[in-house]
Protein backbone atom coordinates (compact mmCIF):
# COMPACT_ATOMS: atom_id res chain seq x y z
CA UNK A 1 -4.98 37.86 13.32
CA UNK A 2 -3.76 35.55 10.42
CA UNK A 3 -0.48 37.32 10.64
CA UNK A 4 0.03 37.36 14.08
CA UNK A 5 -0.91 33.44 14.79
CA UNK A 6 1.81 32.65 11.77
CA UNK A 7 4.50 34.96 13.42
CA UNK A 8 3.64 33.00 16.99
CA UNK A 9 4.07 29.83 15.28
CA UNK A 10 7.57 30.58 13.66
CA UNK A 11 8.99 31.62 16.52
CA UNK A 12 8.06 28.74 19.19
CA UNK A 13 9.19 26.40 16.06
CA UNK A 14 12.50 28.55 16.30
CA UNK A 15 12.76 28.37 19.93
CA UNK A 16 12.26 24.96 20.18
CA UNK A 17 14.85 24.57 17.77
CA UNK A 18 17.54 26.25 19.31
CA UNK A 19 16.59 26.70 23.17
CA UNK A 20 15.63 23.03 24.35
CA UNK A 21 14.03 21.77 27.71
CA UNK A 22 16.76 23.32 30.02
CA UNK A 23 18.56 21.17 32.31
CA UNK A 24 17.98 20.95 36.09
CA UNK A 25 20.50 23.02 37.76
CA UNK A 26 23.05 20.56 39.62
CA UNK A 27 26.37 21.99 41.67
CA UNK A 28 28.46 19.26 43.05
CA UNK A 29 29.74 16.63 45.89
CA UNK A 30 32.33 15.38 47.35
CA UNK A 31 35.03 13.53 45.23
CA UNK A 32 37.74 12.54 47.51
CA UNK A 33 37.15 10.81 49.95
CA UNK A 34 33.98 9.45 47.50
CA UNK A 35 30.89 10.22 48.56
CA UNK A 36 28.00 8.15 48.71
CA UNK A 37 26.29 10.43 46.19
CA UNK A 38 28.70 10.49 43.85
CA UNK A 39 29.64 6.50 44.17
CA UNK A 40 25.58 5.57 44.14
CA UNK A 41 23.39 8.36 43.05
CA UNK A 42 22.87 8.98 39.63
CA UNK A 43 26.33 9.33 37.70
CA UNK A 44 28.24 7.77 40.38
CA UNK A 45 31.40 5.84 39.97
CA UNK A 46 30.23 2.39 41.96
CA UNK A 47 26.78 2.37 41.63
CA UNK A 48 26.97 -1.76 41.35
CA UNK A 49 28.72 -1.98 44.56
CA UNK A 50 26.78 -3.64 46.97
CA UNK A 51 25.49 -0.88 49.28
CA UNK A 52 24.80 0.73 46.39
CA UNK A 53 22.47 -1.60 44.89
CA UNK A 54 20.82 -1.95 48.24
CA UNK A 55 20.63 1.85 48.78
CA UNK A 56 18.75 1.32 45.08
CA UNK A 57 16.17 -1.27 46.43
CA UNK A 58 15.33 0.90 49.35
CA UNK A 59 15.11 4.17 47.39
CA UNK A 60 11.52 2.96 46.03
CA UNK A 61 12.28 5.63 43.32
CA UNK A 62 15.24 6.55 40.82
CA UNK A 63 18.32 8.23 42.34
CA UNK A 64 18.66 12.09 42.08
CA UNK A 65 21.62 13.32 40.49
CA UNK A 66 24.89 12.72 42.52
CA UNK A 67 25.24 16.27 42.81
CA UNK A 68 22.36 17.46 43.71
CA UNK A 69 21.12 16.86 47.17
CA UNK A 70 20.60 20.01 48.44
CA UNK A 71 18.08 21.58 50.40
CA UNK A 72 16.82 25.59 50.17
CA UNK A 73 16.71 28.02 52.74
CA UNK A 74 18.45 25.89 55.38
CA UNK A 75 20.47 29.07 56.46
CA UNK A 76 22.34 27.34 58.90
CA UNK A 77 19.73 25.58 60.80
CA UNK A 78 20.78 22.04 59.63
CA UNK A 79 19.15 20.16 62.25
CA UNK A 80 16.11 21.78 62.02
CA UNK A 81 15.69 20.33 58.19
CA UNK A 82 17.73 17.27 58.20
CA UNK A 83 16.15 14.69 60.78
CA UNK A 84 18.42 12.04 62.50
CA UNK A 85 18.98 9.29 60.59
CA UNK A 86 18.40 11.43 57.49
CA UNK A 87 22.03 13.51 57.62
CA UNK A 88 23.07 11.24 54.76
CA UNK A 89 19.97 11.68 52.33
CA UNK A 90 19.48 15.46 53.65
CA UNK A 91 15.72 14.08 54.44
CA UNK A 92 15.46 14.23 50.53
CA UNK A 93 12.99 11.03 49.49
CA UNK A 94 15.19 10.70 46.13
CA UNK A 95 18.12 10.16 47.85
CA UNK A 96 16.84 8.23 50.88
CA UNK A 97 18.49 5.02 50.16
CA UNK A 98 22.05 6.52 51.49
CA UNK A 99 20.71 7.00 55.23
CA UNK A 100 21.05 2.59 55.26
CA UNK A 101 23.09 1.59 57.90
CA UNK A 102 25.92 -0.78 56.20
CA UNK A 103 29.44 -1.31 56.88
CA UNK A 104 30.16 -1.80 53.41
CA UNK A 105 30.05 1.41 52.03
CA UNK A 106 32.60 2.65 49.18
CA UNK A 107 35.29 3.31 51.46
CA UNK A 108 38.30 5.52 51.91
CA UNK A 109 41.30 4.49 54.08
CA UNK A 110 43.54 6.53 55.74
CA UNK A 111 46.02 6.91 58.68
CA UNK A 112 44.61 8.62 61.78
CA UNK A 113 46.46 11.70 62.41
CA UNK A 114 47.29 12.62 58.66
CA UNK A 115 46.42 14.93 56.30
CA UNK A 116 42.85 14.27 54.53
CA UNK A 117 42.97 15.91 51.23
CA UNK A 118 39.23 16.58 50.10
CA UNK A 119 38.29 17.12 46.58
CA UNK A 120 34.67 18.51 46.21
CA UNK A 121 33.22 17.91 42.18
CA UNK A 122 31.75 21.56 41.56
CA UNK A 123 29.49 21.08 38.58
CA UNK A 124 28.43 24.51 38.67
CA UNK A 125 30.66 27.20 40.26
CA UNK A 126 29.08 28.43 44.04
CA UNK A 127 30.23 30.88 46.66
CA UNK A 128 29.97 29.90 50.25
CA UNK A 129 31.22 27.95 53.17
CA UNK A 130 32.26 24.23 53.99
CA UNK A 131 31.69 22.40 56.86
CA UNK A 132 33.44 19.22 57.82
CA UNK A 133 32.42 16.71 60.29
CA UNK A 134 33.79 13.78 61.69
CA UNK A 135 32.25 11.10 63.77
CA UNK A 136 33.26 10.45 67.47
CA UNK A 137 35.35 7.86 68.35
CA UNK A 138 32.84 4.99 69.01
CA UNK A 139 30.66 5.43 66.19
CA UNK A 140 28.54 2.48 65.16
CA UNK A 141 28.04 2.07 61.47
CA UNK A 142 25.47 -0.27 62.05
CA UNK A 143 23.28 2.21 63.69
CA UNK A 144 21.98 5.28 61.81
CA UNK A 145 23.80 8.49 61.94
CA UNK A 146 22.92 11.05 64.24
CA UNK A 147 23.90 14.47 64.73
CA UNK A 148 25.26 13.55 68.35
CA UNK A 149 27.52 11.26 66.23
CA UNK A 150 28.77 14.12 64.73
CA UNK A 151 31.83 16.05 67.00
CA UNK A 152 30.53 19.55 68.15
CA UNK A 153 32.95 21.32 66.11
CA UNK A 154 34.11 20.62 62.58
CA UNK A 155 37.39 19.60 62.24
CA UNK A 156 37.43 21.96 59.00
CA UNK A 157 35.82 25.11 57.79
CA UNK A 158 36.79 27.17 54.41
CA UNK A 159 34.81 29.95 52.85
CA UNK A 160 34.81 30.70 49.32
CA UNK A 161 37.28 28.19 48.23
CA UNK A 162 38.79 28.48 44.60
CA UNK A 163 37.53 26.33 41.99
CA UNK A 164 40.25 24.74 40.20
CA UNK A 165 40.28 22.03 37.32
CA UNK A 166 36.28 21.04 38.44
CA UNK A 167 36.73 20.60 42.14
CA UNK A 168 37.42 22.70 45.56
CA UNK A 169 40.20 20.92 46.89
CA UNK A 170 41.18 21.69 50.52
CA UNK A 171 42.96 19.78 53.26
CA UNK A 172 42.40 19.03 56.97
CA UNK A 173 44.32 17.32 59.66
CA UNK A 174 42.31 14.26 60.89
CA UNK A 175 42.18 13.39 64.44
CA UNK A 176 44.78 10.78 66.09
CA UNK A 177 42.22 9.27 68.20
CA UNK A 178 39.70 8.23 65.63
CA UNK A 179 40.46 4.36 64.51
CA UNK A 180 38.19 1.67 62.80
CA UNK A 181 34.78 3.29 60.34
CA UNK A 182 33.77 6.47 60.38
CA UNK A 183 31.86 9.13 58.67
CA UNK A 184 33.39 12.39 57.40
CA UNK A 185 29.99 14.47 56.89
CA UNK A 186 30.26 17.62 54.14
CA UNK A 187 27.86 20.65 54.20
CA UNK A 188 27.97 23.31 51.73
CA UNK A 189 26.12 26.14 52.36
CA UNK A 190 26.26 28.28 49.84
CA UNK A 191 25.74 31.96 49.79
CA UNK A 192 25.36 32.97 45.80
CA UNK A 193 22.23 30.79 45.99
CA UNK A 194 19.48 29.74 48.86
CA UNK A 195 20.48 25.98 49.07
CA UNK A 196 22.70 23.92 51.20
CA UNK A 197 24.46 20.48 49.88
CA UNK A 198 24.80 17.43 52.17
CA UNK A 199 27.19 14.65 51.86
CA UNK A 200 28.59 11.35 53.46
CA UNK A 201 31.99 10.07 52.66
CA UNK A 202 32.79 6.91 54.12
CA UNK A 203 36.50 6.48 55.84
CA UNK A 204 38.28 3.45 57.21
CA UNK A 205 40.60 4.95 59.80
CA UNK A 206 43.70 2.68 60.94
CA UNK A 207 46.03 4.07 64.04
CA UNK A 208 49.33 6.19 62.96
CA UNK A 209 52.13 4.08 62.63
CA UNK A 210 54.60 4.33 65.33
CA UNK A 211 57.75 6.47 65.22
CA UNK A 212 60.69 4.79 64.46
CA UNK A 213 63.20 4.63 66.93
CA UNK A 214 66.24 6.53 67.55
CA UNK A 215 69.22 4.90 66.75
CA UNK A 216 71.75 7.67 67.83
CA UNK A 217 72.43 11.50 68.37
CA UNK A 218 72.81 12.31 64.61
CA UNK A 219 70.24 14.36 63.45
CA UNK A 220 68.25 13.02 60.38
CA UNK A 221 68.61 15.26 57.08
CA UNK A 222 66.02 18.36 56.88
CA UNK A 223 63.65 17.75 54.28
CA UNK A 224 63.94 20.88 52.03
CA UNK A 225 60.50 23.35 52.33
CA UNK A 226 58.01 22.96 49.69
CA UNK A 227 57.65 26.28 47.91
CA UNK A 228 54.51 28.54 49.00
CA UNK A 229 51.61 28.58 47.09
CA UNK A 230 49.64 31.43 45.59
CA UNK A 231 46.79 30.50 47.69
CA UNK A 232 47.10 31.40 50.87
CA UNK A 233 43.73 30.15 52.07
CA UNK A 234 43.32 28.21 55.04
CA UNK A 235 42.62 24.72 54.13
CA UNK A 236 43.01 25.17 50.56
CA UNK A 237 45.42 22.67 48.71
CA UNK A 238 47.26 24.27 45.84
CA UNK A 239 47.26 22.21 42.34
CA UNK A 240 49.79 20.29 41.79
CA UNK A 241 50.87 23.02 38.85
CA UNK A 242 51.32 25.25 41.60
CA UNK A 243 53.11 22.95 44.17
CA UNK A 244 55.46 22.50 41.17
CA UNK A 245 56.16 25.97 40.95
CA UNK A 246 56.73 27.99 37.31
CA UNK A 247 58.39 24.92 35.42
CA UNK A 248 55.07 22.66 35.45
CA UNK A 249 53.19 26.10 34.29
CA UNK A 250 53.14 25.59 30.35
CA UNK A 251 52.53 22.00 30.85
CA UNK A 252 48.97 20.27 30.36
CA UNK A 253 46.59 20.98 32.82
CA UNK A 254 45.56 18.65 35.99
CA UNK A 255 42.89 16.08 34.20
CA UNK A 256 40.05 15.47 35.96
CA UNK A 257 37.11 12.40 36.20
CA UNK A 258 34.81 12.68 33.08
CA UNK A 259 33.14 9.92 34.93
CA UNK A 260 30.65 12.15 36.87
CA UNK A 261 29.01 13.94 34.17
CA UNK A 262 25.29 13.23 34.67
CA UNK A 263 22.41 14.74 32.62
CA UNK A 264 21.42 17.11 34.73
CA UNK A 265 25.19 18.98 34.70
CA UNK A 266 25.32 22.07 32.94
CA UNK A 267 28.69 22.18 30.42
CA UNK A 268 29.61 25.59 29.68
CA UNK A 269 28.11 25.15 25.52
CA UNK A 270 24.72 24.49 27.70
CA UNK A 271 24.89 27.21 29.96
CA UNK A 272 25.45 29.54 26.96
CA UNK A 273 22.46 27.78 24.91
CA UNK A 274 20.15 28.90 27.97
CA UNK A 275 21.53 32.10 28.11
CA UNK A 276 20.73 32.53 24.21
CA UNK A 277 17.54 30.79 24.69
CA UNK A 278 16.49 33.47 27.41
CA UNK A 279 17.46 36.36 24.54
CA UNK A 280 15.57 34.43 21.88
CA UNK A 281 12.72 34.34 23.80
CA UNK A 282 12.62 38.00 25.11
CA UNK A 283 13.29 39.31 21.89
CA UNK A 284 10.29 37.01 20.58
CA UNK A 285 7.87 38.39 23.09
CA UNK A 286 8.85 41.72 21.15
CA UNK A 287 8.40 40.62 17.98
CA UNK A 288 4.85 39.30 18.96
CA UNK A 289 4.23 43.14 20.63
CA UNK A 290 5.25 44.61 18.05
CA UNK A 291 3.01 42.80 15.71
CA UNK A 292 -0.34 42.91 18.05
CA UNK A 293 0.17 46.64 18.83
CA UNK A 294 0.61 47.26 14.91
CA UNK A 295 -2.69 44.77 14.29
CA UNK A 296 -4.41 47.05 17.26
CA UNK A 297 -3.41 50.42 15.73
CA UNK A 298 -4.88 49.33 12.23
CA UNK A 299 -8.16 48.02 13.59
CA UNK A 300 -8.34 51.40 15.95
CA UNK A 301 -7.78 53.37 12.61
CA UNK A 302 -10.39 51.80 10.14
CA UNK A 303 -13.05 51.87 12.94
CA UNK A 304 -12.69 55.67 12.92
CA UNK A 305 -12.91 56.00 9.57
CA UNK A 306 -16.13 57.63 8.60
């Protein structure tokens, strides 16, 4: 048994050497427009902005991870889990602090009518399907959000988006009649794992500015087409690599934030630690058979000795 408790003991030392406490999975949040969890949550970009300090005080508890609010086995029943007043938070207590109804908010602004580009941080790579909702015209930020805030319809959906240079980047035509605050409201439900993400992005929407007006019969110049893409996904925006077309393809890749790299994200050297921590371990637990069924075989053999 001497042998076997001194084996035990080399390998946890070498398993604690080279497999440590693994992370806590985290997968991502919306980028552009900034979300609340990634401007206030843990990691985010503005967490001593003023909501965000707030959102802080009436958390009661540290922030989660900005890219982790997520809830498991939703399955598409989103108000069944996520309470009114709770959309922002997804009902989570560590992230409770978002749900405050402020009007200062980390803010986006856009034109109504345009084209909302939407950059979603994935920290680690999902399948699945985006939702995106947009308040009602009439929504008061002062009030907590509601799912009847929410229109019936997103104005976007977009399965199994690429991931490209960290994010999922599609695009979505925002409504002309929306003007003043609103909420663009993100869910992710994934289908490569059981959990669905929630997210608020904040928006300042101003009206379309007017046409110009016509000043004769000549007809303006055409604009030339932009070349297609490779992607031919719905809602998908191509990189700008892409959008440049074969010139711009031996150049440097697209950079990306480096600001939103919390603990809890797994980098690809970390994912491949785990992965050789699992085969340490497993081939431990072998090593420690082996030796117990050899200590077992020797003790079975001298006890029937004559």
């Amino acid at each position: 048994m001497i042998v076997v408790r001194r084996t035990a003991a080399l390998v946890v030392v070498a398993v604690a050497t080279l497999f440590p406490a693994a992370p806590a999975l985290a997968h991502g949040a919306p980028i552009q427009p900034i979300s609340r969890t990634a401007a206030c949550a843990t990691g985010g970009q503005q967490a001593d902005a003023a909501a965000c300090q707030a959102a802080r005080a009436a958390n009661g508890r540290p922030f989660g991870t900005f890219d982790n609010l997520r809830l498991p086995n939703v399955n598409g029943r989103d108000q069944e889990f996520v309470p009114d007043g709770s959309l922002c938070s997804g009902d989570l207590p560590e992230f409770q602090g978002l749900d405050l109804a402020r009007t200062d908010w980390p803010t986006t602004k856009l034109d109504a009518g345009s084209t909302l580009t939407i950059r979603y941080r994935g920290t680690i790579p999902h399948q699945g399907t985006f939702r995106v909702y947009l308040t009602k015209q009439g929504y008061d930020p002062k009030q907590p959000l509601g799912w009847a805030d929410l229109g019936s319809k997103p104005i976007l959906t977009v399965q199994d988006p690429p991931l490209r240079a960290g994010a999922y980047r599609m695009s979505a035509k925002l409504p002309k009649d929306r003007t003043g605050r609103h909420v663009l409201y993100t869910v992710w439900q994934t289908s490569s794992t059981p959990d669905t993400y929630y997210s608020c992005s904040d928006l300042q929407l101003k009206a379309p500015p007017a046409a110009p007006a016509s000043t004769g019969p000549a007809k303006a110049a055409a604009a030339p087409k932009p070349k297609a893409s490779r992607s031919a996904e719905p809602g998908v925006v191509a990189s700008p690599q892409e959008a440049a077309g074969p010139a711009a393809a031996g150049g440097p890749r697209e950079s990306e934030e480096t600001w939103l790299r919390p603990a809890a994200a797994q980098s690809d050297d970390t994912q491949d630690r785990v992965a050789l921590g699992h085969q340490i371990i497993i081939a431990a637990l072998i090593v420690i058979a082996g030796v117990l069924s050899a200590v077992g075989f020797q003790r079975f053999r001298a006890s029937r000795r004559p």
